[in-house]
N, C-alpha and C. Protein backbone atom coordinates (compact mmCIF):
# COMPACT_ATOMS: atom_id res chain seq x y z
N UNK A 1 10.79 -13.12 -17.16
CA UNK A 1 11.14 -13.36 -15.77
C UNK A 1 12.66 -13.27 -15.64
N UNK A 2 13.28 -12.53 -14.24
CA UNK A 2 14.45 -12.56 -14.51
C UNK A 2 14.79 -13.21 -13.35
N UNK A 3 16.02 -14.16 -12.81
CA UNK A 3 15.59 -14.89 -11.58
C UNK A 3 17.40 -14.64 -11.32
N UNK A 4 17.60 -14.35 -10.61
CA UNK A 4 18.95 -14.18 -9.74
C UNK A 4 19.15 -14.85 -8.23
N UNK A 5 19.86 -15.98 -8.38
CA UNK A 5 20.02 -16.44 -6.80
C UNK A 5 20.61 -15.85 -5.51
N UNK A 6 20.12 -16.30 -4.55
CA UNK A 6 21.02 -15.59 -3.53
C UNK A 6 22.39 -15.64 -3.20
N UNK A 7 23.27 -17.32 -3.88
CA UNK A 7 24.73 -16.68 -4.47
C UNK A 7 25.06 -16.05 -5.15
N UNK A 8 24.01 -15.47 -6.32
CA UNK A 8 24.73 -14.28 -7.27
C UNK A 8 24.37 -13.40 -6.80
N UNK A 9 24.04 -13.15 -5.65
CA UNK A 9 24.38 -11.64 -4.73
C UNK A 9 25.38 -10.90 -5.20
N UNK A 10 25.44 -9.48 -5.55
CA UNK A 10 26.09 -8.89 -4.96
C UNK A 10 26.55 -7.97 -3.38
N UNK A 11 27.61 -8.56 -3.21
CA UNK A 11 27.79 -6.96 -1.72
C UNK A 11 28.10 -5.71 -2.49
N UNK A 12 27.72 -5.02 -1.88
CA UNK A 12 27.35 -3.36 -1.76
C UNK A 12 27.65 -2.75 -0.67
N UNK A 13 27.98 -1.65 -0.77
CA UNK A 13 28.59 -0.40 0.81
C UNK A 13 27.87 0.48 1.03
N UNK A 14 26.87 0.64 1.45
CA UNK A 14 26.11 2.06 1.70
C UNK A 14 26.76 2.77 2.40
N UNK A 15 26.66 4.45 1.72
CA UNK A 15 26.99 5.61 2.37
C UNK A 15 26.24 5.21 3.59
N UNK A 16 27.39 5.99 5.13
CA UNK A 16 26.82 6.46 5.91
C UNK A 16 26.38 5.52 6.90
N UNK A 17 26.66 3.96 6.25
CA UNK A 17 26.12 2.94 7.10
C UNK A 17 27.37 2.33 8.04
N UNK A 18 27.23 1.45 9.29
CA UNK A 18 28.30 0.80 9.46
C UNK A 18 27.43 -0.30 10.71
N UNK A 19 28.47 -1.51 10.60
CA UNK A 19 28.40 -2.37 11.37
C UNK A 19 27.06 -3.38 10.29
N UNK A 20 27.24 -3.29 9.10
CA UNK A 20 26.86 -3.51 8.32
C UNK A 20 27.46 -4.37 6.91
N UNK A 21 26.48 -5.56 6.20
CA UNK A 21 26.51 -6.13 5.39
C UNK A 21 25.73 -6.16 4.07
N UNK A 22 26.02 -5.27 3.08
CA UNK A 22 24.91 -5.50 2.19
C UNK A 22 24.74 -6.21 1.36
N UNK A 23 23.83 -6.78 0.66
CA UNK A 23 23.80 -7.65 -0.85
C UNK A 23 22.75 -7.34 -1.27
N UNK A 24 22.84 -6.92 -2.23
CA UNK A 24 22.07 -6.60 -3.78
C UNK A 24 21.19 -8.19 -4.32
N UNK A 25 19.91 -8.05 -4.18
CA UNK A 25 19.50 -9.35 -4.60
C UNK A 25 18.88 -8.99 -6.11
N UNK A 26 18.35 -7.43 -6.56
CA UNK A 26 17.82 -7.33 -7.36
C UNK A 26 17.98 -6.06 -8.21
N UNK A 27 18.57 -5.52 -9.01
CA UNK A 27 18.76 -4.51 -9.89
C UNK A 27 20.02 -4.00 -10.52
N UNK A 28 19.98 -3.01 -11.50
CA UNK A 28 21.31 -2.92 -11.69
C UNK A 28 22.03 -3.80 -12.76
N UNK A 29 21.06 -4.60 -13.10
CA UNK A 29 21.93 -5.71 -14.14
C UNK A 29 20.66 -5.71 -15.62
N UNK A 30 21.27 -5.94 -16.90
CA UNK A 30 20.11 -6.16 -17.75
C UNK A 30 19.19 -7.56 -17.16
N UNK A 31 18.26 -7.21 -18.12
CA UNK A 31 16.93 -8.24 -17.80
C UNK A 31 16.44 -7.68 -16.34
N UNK A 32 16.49 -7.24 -15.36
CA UNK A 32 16.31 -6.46 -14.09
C UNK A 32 15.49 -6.00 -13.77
N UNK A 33 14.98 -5.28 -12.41
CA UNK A 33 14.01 -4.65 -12.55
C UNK A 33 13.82 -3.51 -13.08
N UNK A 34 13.29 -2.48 -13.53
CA UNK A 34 13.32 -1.03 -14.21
C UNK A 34 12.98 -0.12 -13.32
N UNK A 35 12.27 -0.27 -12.19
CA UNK A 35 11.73 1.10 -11.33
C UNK A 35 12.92 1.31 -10.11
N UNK A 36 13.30 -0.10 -9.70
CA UNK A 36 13.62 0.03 -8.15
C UNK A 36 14.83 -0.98 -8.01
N UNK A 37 15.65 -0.86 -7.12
CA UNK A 37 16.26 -2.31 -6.97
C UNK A 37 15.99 -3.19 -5.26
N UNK A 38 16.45 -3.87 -4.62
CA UNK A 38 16.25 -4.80 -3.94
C UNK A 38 17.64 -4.90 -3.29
N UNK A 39 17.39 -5.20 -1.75
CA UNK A 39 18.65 -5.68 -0.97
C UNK A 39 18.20 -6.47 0.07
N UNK A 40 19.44 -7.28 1.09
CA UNK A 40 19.24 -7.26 2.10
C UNK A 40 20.32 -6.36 2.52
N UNK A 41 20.13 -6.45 3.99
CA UNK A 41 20.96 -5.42 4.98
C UNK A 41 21.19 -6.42 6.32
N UNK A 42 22.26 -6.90 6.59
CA UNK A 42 22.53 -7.30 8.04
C UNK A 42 22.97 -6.51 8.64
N UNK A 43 22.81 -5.87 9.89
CA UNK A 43 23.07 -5.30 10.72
C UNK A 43 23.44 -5.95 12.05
N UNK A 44 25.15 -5.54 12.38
CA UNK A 44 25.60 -6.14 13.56
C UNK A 44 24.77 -5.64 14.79
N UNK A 45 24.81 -5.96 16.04
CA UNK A 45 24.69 -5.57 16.94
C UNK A 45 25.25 -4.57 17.28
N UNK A 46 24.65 -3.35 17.68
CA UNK A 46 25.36 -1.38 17.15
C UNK A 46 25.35 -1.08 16.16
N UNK A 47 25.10 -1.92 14.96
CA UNK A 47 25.72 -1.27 13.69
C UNK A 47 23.94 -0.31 13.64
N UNK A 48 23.64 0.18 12.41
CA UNK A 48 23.03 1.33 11.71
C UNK A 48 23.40 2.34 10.78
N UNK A 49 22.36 3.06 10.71
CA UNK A 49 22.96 4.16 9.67
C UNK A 49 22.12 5.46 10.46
N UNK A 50 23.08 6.64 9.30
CA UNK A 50 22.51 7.93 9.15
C UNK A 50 22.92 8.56 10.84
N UNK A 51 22.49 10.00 10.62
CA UNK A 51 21.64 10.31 10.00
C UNK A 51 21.56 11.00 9.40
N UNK A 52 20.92 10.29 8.23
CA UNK A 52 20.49 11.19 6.90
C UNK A 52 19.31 10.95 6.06
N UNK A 53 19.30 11.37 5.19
CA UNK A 53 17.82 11.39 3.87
C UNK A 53 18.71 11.50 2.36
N UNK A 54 17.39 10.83 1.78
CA UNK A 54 17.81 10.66 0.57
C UNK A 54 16.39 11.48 0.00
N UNK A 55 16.84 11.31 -1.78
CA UNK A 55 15.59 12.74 -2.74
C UNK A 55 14.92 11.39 -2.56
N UNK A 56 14.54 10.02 -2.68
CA UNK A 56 13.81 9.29 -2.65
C UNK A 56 13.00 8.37 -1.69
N UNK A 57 12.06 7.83 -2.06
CA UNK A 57 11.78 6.97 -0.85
C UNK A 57 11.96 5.47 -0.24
N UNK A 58 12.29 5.13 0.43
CA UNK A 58 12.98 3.43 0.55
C UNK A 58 12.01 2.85 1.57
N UNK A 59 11.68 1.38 1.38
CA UNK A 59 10.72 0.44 2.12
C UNK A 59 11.72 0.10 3.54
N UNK A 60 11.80 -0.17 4.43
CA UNK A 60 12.57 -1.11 4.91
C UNK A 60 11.53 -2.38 5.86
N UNK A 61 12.04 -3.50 5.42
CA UNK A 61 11.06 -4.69 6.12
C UNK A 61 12.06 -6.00 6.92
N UNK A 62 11.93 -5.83 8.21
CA UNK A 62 12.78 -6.56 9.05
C UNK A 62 12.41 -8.04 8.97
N UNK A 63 13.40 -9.11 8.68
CA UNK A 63 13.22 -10.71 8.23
C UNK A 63 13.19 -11.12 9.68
N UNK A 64 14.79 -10.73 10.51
CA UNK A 64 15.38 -11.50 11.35
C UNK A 64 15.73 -10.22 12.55
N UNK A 65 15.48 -10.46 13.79
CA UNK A 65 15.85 -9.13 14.52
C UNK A 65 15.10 -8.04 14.96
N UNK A 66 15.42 -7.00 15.09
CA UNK A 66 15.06 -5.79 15.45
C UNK A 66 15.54 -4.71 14.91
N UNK A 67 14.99 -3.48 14.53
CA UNK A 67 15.81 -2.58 14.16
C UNK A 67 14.91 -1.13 14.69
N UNK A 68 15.74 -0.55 15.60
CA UNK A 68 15.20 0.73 15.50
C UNK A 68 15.29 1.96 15.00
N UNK A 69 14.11 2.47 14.32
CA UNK A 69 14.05 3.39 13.24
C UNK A 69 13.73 5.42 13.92
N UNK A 70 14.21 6.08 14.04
CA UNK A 70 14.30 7.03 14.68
C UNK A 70 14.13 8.61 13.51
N UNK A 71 12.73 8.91 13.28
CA UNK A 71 12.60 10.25 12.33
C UNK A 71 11.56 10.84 12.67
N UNK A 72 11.84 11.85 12.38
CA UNK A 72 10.69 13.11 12.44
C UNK A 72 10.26 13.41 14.41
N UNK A 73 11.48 12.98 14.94
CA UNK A 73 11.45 13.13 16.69
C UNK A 73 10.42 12.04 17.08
N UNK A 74 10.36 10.76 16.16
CA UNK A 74 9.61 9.54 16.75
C UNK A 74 10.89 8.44 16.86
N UNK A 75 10.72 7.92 17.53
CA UNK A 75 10.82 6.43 17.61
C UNK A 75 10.60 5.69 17.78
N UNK A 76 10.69 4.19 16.82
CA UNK A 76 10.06 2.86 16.83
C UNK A 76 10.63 1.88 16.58
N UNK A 77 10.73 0.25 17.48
CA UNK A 77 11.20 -1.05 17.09
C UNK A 77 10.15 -1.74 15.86
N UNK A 78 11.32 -2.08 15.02
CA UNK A 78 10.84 -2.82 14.12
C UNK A 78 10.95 -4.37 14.77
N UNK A 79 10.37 -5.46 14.80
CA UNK A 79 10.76 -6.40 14.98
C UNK A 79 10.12 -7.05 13.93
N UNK A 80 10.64 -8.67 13.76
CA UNK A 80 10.35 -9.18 12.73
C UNK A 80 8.75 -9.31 11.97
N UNK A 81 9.11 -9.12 10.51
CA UNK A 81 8.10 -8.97 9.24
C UNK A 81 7.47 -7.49 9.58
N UNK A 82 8.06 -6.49 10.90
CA UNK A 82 7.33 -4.97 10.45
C UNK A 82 7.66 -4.52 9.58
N UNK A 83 7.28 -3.42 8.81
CA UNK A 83 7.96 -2.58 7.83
C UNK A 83 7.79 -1.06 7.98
N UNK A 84 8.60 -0.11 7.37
CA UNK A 84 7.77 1.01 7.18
C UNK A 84 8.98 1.63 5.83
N UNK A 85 7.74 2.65 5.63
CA UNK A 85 8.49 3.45 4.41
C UNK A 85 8.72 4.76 5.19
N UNK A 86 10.33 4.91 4.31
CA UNK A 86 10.72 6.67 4.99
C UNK A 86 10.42 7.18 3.38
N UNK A 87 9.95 8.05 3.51
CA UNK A 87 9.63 9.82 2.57
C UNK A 87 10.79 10.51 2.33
N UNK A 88 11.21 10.51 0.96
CA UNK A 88 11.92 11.41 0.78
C UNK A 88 11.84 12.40 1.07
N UNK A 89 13.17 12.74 1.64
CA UNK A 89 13.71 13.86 2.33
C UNK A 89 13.62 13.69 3.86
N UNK A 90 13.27 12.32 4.20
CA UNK A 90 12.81 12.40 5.67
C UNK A 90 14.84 12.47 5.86
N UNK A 91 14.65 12.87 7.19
CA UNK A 91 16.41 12.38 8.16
C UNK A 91 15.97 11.47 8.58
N UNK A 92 16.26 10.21 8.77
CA UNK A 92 16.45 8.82 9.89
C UNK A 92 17.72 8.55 9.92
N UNK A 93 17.44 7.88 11.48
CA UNK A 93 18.88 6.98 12.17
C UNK A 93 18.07 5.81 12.00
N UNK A 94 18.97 4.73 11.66
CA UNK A 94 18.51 3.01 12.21
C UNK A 94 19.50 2.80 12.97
N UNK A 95 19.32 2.18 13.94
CA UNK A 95 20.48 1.28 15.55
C UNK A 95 19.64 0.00 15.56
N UNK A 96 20.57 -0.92 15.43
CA UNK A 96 20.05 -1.94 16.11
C UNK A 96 20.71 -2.09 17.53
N UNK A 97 20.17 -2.12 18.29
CA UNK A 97 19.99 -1.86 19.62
C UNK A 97 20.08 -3.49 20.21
N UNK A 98 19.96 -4.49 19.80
CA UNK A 98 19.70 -6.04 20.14
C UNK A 98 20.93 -5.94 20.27
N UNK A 99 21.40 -7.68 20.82
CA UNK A 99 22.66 -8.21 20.55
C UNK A 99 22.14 -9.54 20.04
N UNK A 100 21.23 -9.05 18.90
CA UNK A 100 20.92 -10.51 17.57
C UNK A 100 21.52 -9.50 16.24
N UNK A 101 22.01 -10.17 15.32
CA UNK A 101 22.11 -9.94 14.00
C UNK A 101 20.49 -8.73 13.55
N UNK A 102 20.44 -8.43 13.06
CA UNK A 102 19.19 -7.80 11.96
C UNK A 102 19.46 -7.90 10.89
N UNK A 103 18.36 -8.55 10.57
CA UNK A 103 18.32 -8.34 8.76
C UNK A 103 17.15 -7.88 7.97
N UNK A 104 17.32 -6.78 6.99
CA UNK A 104 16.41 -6.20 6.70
C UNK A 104 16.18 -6.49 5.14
N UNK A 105 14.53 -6.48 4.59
CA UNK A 105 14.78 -6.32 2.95
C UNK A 105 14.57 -4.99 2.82
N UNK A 106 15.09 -4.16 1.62
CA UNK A 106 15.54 -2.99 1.43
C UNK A 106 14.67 -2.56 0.06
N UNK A 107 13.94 -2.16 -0.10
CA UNK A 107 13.46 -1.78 -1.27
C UNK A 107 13.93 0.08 -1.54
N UNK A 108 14.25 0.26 -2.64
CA UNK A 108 14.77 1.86 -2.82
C UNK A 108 14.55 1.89 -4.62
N UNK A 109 13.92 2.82 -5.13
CA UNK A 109 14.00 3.20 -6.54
C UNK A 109 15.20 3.65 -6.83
N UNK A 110 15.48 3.61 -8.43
CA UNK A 110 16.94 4.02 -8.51
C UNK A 110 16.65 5.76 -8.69
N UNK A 111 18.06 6.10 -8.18
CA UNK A 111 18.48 7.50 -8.94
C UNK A 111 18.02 7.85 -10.00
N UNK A 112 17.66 8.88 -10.39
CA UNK A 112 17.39 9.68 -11.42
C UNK A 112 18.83 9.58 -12.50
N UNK A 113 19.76 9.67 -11.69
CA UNK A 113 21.49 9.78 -12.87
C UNK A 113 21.08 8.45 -13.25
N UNK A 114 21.09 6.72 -12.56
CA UNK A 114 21.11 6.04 -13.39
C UNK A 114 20.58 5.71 -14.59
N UNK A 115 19.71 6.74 -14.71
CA UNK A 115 18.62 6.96 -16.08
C UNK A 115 17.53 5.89 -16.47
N UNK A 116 17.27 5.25 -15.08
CA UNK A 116 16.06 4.45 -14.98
C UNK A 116 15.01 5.25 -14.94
């Protein structure tokens, strides 16, 4: 078992993102997970990302807030405990569109370079 608190967070900067807070709750460190790592994401009011795509695929699951998720010429509010997964190679925008905080958990496998 490997157990990391939410003060030994790390922050993190995602490409491409802004109006944004990240912390690393899970990967990246020995004892860790091996497939994937773990975040949250606060998102100011305006803030978001993209748009862009990644070679992989990422969960995103809203705690606190709203977040709207915009791909493949759809769009949809996440509000709290929705989730969805984007497909590698999809393009998405996220906006949070509220004037509440958003906070999201972030699930993403690692890179292929990190040699996980």
């Amino acid at each position: 078992m490997h157990i990391k608190t939410f003060d030994a967070a790390v922050p993190y900067e995602a490409p491409n993102h802004f109006g944004c807070y990240g912390l690393r709750l899970q990967g990246f460190e020995p004892g860790g997970p091996t497939n994937q790592w773990v975040a949250i994401s606060q998102f100011l009011p305006g803030g978001g990302a993209g748009p862009d795509s990644t070679p992989f695929e990422k969960v995103y699951v809203v705690l606190e807030g709203e977040m709207t998720v915009i791909a493949d010429g759809r769009e949809v509010v996440l509000k709290k405990y929705d989730s969805c997964t984007i497909a590698p190679g999809e393009i998405r925008t996220i906006e949070n569109r509220a004037n509440l905080t958003c906070t999201m958990l972030v699930v993403i496998p690692y890179p292929k370079e990190a040699g996980k």
